[in-house]
Structures are given as structure tokens and as C-alpha cells.
PDB file of N, CA and C in Angstrom:
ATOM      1  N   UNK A   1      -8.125 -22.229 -97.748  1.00  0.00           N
ATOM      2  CA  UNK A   1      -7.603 -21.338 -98.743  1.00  0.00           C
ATOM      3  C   UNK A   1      -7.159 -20.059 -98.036  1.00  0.00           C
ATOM      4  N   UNK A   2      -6.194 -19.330 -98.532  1.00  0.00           N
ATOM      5  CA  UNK A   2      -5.647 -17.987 -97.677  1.00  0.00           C
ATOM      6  C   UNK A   2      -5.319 -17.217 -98.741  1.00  0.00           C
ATOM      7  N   UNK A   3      -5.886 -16.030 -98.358  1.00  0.00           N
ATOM      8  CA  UNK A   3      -5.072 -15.112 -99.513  1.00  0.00           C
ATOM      9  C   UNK A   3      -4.819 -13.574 -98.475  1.00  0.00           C
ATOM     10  N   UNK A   4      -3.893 -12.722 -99.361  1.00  0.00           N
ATOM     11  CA  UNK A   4      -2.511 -12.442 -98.828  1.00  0.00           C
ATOM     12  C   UNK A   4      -2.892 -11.146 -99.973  1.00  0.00           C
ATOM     13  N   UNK A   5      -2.772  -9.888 -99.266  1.00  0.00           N
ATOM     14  CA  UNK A   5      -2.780  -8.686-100.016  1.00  0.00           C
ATOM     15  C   UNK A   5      -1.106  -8.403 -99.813  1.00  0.00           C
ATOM     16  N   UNK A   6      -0.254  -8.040-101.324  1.00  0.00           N
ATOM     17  CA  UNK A   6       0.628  -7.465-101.064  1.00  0.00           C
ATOM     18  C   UNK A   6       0.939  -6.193-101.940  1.00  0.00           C
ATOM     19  N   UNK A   7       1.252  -5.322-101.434  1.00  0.00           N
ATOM     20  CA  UNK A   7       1.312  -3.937-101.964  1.00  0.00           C
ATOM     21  C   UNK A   7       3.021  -3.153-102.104  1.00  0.00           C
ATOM     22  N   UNK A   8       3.206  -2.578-103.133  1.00  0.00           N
ATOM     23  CA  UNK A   8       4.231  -2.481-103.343  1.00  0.00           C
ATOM     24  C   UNK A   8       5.050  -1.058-102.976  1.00  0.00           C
ATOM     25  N   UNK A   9       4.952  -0.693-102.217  1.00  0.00           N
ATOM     26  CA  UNK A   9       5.625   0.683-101.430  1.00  0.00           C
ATOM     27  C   UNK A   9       5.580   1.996-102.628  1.00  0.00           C
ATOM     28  N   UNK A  10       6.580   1.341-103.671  1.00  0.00           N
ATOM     29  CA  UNK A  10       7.052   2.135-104.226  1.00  0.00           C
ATOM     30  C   UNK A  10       5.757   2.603-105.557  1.00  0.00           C
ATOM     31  N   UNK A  11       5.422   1.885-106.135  1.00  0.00           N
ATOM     32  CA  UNK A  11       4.166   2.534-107.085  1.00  0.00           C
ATOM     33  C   UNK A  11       2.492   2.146-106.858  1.00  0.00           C
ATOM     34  N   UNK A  12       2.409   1.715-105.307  1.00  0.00           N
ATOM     35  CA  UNK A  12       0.956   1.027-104.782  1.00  0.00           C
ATOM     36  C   UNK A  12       0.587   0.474-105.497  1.00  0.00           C
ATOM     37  N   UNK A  13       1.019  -0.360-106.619  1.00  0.00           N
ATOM     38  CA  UNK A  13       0.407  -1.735-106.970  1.00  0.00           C
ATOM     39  C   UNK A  13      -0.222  -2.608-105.527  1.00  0.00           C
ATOM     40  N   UNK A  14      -1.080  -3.082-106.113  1.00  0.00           N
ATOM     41  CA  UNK A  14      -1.444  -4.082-105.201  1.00  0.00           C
ATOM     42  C   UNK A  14      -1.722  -5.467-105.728  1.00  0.00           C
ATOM     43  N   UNK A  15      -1.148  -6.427-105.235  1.00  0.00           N
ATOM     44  CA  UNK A  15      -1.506  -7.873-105.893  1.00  0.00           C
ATOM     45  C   UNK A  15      -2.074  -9.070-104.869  1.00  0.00           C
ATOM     46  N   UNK A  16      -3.083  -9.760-105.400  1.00  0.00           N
ATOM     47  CA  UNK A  16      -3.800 -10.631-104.476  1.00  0.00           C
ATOM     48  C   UNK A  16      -3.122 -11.766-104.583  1.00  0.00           C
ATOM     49  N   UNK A  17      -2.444 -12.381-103.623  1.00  0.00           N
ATOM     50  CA  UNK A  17      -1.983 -13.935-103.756  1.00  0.00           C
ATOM     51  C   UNK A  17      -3.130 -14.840-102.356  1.00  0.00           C
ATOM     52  N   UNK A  18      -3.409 -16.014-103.375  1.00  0.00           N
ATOM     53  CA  UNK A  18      -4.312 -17.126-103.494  1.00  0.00           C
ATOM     54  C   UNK A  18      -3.577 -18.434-103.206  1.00  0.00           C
ATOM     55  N   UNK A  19      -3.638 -18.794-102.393  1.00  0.00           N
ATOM     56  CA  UNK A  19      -3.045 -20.260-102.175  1.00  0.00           C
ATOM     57  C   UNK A  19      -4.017 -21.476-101.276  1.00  0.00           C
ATOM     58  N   UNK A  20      -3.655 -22.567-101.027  1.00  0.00           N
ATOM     59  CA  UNK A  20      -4.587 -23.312-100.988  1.00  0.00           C
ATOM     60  C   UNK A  20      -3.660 -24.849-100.926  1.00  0.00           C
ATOM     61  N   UNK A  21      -4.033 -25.465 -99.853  1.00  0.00           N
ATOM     62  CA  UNK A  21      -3.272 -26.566-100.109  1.00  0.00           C
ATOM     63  C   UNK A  21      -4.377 -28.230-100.202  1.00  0.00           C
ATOM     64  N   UNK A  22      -3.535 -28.032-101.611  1.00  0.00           N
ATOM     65  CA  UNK A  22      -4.561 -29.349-102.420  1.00  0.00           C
ATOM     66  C   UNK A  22      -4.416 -30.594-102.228  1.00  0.00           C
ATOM     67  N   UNK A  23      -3.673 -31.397-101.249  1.00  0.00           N
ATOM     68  CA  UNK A  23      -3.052 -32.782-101.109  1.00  0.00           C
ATOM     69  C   UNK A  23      -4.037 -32.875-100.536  1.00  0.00           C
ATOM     70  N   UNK A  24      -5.217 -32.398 -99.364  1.00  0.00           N
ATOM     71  CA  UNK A  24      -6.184 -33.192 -98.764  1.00  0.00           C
ATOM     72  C   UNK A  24      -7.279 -33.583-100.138  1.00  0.00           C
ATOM     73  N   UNK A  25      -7.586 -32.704-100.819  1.00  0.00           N
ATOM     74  CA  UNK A  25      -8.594 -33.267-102.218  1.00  0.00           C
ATOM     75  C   UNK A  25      -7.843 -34.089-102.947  1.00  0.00           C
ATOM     76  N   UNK A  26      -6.054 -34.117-103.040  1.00  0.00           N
ATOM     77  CA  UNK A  26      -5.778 -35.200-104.231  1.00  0.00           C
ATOM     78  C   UNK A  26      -6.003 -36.037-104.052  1.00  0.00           C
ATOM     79  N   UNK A  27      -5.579 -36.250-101.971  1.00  0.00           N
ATOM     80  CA  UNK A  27      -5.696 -37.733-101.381  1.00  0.00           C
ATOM     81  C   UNK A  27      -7.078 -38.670-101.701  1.00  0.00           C
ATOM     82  N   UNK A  28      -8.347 -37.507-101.170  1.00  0.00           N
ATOM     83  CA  UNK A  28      -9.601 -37.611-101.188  1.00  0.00           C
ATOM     84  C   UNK A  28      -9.918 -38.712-102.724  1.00  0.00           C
ATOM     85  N   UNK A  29      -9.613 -37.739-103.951  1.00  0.00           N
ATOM     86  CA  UNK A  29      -9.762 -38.411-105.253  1.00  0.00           C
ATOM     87  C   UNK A  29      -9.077 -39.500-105.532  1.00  0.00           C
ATOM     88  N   UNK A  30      -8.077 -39.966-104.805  1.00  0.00           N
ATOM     89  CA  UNK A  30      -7.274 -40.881-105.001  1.00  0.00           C
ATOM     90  C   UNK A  30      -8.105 -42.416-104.436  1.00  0.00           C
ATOM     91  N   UNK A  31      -8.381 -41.731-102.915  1.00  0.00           N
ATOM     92  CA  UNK A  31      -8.882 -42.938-102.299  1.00  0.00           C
ATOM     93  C   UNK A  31     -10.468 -43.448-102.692  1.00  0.00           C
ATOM     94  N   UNK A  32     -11.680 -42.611-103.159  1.00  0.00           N
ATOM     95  CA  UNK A  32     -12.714 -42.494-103.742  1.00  0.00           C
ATOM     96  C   UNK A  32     -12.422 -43.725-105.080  1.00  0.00           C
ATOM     97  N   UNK A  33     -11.164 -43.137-106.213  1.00  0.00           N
ATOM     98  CA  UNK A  33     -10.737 -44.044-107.224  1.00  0.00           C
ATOM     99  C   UNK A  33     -11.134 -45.781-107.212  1.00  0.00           C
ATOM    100  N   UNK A  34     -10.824 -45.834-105.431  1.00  0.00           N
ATOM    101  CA  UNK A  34     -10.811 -47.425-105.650  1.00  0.00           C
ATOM    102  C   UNK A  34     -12.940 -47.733-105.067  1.00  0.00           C
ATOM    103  N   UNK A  35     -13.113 -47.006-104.514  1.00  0.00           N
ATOM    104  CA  UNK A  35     -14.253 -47.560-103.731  1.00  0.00           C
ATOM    105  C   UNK A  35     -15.849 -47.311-104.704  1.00  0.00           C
ATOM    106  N   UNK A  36     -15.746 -46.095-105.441  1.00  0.00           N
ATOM    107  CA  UNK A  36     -16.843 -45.827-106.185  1.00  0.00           C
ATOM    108  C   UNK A  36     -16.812 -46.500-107.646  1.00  0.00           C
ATOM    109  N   UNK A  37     -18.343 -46.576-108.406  1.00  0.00           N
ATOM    110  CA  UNK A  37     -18.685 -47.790-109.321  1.00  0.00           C
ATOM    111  C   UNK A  37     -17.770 -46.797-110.714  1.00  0.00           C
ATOM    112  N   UNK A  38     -17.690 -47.809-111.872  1.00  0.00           N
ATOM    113  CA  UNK A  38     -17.152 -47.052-112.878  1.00  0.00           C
ATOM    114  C   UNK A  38     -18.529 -46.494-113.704  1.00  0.00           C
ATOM    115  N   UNK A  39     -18.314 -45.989-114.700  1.00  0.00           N
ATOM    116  CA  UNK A  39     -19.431 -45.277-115.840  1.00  0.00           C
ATOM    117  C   UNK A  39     -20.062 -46.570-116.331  1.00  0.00           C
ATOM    118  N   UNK A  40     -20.707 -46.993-115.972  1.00  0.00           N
ATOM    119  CA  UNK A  40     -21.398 -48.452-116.607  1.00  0.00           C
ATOM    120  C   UNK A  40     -23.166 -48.794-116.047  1.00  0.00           C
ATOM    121  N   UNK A  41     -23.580 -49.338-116.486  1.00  0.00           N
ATOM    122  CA  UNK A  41     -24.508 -49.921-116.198  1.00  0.00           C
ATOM    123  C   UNK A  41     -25.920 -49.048-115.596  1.00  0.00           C
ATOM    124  N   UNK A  42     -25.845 -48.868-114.313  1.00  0.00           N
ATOM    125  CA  UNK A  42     -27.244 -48.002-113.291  1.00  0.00           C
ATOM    126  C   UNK A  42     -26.692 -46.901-113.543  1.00  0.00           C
ATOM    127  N   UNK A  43     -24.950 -46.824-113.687  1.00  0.00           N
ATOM    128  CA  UNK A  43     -24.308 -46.045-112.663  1.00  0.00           C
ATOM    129  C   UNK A  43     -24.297 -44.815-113.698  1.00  0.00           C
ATOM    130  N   UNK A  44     -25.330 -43.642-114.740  1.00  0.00           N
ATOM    131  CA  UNK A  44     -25.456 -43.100-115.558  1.00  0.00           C
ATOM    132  C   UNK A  44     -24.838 -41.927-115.108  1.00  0.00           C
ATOM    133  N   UNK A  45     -25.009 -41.364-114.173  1.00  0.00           N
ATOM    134  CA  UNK A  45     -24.317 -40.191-113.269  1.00  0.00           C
ATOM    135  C   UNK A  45     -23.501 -40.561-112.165  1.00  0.00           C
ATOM    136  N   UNK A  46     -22.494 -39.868-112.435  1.00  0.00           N
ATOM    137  CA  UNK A  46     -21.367 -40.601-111.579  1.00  0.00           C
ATOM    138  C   UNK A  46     -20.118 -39.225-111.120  1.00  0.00           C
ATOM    139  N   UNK A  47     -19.878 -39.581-109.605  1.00  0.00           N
ATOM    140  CA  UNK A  47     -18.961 -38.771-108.980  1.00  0.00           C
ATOM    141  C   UNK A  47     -17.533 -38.611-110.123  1.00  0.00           C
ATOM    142  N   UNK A  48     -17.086 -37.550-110.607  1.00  0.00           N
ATOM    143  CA  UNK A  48     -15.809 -37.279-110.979  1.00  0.00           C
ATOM    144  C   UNK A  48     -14.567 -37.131-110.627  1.00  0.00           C
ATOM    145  N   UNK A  49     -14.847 -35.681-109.572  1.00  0.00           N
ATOM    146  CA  UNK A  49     -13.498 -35.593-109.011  1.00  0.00           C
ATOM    147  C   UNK A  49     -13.575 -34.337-108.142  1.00  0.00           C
ATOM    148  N   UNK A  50     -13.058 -34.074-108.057  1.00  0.00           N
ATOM    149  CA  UNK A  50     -12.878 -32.495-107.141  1.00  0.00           C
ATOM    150  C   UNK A  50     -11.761 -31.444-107.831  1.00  0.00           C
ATOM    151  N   UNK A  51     -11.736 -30.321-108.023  1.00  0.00           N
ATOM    152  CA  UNK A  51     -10.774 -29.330-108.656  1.00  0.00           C
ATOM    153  C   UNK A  51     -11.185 -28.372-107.577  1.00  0.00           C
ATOM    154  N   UNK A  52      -9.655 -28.003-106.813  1.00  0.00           N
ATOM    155  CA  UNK A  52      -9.187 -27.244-106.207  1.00  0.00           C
ATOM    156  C   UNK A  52      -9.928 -25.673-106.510  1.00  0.00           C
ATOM    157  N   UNK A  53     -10.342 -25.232-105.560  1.00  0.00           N
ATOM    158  CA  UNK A  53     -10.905 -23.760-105.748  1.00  0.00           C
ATOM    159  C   UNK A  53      -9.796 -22.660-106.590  1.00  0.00           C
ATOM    160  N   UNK A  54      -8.720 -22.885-106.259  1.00  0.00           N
ATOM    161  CA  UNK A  54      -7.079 -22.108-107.250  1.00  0.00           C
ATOM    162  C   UNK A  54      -6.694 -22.375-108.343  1.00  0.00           C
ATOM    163  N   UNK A  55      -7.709 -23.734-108.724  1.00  0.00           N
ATOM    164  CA  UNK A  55      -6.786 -24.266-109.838  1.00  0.00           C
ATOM    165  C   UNK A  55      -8.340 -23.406-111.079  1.00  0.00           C
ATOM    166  N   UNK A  56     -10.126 -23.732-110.193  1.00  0.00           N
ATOM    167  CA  UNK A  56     -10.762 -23.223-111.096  1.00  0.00           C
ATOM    168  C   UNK A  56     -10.518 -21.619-111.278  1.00  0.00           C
ATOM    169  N   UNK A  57      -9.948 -20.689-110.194  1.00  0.00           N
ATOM    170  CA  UNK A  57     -10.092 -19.346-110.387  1.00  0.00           C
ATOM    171  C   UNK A  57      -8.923 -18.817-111.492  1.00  0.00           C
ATOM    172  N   UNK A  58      -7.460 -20.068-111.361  1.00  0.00           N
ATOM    173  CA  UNK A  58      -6.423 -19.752-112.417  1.00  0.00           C
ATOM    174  C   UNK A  58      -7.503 -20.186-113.784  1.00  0.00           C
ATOM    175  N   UNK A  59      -8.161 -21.438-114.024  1.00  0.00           N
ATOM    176  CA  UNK A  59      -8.720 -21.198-115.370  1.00  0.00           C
ATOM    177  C   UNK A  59      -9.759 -20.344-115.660  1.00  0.00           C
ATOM    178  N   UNK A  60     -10.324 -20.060-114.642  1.00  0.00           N
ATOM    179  CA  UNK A  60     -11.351 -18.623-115.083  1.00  0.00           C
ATOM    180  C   UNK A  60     -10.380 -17.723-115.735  1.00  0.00           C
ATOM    181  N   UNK A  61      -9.498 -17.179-115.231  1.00  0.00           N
ATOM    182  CA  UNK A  61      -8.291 -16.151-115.444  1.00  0.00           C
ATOM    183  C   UNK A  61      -8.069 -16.487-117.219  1.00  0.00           C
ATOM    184  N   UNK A  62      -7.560 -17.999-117.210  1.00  0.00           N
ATOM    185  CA  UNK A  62      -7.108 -18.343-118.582  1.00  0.00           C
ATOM    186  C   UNK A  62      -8.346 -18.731-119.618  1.00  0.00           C
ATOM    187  N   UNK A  63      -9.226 -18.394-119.385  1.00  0.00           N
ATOM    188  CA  UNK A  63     -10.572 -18.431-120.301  1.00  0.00           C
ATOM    189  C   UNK A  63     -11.160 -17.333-120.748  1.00  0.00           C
ATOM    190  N   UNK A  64     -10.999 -16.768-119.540  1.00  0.00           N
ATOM    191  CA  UNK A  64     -12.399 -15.629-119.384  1.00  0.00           C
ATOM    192  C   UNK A  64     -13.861 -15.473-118.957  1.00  0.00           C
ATOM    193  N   UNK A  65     -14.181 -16.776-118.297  1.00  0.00           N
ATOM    194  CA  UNK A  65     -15.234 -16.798-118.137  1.00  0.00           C
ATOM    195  C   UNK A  65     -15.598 -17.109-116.764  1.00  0.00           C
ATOM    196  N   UNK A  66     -16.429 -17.091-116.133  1.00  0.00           N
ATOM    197  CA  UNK A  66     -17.181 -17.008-114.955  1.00  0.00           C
ATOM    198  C   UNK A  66     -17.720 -18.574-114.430  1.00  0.00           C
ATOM    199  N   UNK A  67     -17.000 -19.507-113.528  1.00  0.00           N
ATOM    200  CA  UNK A  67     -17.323 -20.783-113.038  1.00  0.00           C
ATOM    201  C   UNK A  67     -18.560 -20.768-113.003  1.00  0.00           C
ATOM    202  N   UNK A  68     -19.164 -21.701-113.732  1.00  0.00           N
ATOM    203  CA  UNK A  68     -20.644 -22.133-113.873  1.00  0.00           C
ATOM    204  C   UNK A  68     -21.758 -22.064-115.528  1.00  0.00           C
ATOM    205  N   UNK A  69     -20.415 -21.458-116.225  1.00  0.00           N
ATOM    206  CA  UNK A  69     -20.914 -20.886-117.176  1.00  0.00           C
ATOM    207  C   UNK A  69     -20.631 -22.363-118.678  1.00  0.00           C
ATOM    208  N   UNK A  70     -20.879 -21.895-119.478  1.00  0.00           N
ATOM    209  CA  UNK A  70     -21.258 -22.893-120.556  1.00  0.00           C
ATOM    210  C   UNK A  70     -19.479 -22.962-121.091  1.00  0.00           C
ATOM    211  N   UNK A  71     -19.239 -21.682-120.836  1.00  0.00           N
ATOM    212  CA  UNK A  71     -17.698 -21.676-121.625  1.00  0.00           C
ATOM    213  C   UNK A  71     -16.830 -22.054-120.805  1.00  0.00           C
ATOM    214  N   UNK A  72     -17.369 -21.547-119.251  1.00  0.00           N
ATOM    215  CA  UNK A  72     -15.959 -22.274-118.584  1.00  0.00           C
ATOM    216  C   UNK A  72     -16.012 -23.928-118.452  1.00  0.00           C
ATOM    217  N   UNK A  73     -17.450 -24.653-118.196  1.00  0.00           N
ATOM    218  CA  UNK A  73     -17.065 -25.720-118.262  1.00  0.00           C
ATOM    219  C   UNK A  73     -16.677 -26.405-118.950  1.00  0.00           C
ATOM    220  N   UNK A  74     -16.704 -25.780-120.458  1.00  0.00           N
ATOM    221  CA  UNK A  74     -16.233 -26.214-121.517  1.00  0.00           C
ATOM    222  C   UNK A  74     -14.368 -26.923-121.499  1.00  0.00           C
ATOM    223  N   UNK A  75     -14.376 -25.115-121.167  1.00  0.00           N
ATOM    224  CA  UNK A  75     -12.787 -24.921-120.850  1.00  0.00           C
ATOM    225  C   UNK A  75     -11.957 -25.949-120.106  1.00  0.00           C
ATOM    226  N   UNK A  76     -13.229 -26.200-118.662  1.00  0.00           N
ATOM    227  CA  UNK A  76     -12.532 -27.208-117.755  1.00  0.00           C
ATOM    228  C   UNK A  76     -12.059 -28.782-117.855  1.00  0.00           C
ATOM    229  N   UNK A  77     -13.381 -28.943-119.307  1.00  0.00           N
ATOM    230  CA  UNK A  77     -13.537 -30.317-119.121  1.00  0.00           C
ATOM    231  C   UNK A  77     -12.417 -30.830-120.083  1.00  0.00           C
ATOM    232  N   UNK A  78     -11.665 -29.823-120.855  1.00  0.00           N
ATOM    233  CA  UNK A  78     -10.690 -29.769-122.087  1.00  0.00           C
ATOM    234  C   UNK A  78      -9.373 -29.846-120.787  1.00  0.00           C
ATOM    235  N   UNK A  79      -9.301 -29.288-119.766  1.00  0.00           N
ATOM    236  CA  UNK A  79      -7.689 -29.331-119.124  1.00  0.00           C
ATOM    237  C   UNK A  79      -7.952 -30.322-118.094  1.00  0.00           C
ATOM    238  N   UNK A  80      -9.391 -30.701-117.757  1.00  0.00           N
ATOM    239  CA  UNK A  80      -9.216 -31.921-117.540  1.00  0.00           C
ATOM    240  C   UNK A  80      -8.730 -33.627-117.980  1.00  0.00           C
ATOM    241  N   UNK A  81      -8.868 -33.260-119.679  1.00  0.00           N
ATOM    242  CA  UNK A  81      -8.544 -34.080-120.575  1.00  0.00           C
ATOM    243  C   UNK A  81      -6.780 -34.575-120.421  1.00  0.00           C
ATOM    244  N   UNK A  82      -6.022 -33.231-119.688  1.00  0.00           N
ATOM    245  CA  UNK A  82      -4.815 -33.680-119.866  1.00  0.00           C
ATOM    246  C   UNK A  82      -4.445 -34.466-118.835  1.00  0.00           C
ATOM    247  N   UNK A  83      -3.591 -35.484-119.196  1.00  0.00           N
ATOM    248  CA  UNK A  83      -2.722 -35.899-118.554  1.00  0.00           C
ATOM    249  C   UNK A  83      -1.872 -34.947-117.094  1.00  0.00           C
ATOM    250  N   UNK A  84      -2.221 -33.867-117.458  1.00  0.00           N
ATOM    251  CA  UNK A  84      -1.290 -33.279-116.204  1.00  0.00           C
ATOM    252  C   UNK A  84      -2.353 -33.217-114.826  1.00  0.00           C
ATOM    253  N   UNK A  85      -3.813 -33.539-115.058  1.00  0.00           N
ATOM    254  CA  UNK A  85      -4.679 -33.125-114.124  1.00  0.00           C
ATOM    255  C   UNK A  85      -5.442 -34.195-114.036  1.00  0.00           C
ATOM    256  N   UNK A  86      -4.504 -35.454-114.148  1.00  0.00           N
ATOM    257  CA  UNK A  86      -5.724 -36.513-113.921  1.00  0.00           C
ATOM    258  C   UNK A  86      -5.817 -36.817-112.918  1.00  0.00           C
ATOM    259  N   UNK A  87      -4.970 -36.170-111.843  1.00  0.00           N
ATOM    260  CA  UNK A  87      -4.992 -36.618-110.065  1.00  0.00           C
ATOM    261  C   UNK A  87      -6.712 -35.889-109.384  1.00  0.00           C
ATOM    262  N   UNK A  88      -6.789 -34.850-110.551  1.00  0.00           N
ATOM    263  CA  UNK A  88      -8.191 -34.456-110.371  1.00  0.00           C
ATOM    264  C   UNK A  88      -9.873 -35.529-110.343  1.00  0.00           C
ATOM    265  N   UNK A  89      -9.225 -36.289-111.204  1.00  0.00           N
ATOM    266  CA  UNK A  89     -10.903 -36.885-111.749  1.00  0.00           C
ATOM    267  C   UNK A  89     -10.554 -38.100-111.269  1.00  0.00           C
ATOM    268  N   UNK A  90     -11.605 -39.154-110.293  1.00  0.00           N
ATOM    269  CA  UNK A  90     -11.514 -39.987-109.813  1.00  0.00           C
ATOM    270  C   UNK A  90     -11.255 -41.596-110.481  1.00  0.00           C
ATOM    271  N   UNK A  91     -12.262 -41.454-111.553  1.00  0.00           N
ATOM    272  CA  UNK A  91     -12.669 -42.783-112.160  1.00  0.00           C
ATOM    273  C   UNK A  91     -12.158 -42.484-114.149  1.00  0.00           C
ATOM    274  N   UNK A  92     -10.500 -42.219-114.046  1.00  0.00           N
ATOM    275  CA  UNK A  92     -10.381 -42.088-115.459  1.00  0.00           C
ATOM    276  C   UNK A  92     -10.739 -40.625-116.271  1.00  0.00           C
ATOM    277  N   UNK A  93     -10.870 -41.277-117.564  1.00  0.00           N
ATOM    278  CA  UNK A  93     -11.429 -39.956-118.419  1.00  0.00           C
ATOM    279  C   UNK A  93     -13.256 -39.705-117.828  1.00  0.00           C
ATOM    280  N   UNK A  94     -13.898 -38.640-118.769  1.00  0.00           N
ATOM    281  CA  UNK A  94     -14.719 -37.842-118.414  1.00  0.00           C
ATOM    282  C   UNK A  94     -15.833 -37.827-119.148  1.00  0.00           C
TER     283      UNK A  94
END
């Protein structure tokens, strides 16, 4: 992850940019997909997925709440639901 102070000459704003490159965890969740058991049987607790350290600090941002907390996981487990973030969760829905 890298982040990058940039400051603006003219009225010293300052803004933090956060970046992070996520293809080694998509790969990771991708390849996990085929090798680990599904939600069934022994298997009561079970590996999910991995979410990018940028992607939880943008939904802290869009929640309000503090990673670890009752509301953010709430939050998480709802944009995990979408379709746009299922490269996140290994074995399906949640």
C-alpha cells in the first residue's frame, strides 16, 4: 500500500492519496475458490475472502464507522452482497 501527501501551493490544502494494488488478493481469492470446502457439513466456519485494505478504509469513509465495529461489518457484509465485489469472497455468497 503507498500513500502520497499532496498539498496544494496555492490555499495549503492538503490531501492524502491511498493506493494499493489489489490483483495479488483478487488472484489469491480466485485460486483459494477452487481448493477450499464449501459452507456444508464440518465445514461451520469457513474462509471468505480477503478485502483490500482501500477498499475497507473507502467504506469506513462511506459509513462512518470504525473497521471492527458492529456497524461497519454490517455495512461490509451488505457491499459484499453486490455483484460488483464478488471477486472479493471466495466461496459465493456470505
Amino acid at each position: 500500500m503507498k500513500t502520497k501527501l499532496v498539498t496544494n501551493k496555492e490555499n495549503g490544502d492538503v490531501w492524502i492519496n491511498t493506493s494499493q494494488d489489489v490483483e495479488p488478493i483478487l488472484k489469491r481469492n480466485h485460486e483459494l475458490s477452487s481448493v477450499l470446502p464449501n459452507h456444508s457439513g464440518d465445514y461451520r466456519w469457513r474462509y471468505v475472502g480477503e478485502i483490500p485494505l482501500v477498499i475497507c478504509q473507502q467504506w469506513q469513509k462511506e459509513c462512518g464507522a470504525a473497521m471492527g465495529t458492529a456497524e461497519f461489518m454490517a455495512y461490509a457484509k451488505k457491499k459484499l452482497k453486490d455483484p460488483d465485489y464478488k471477486k472479493l469472497l471466495v466461496k459465493g455468497g456470505l
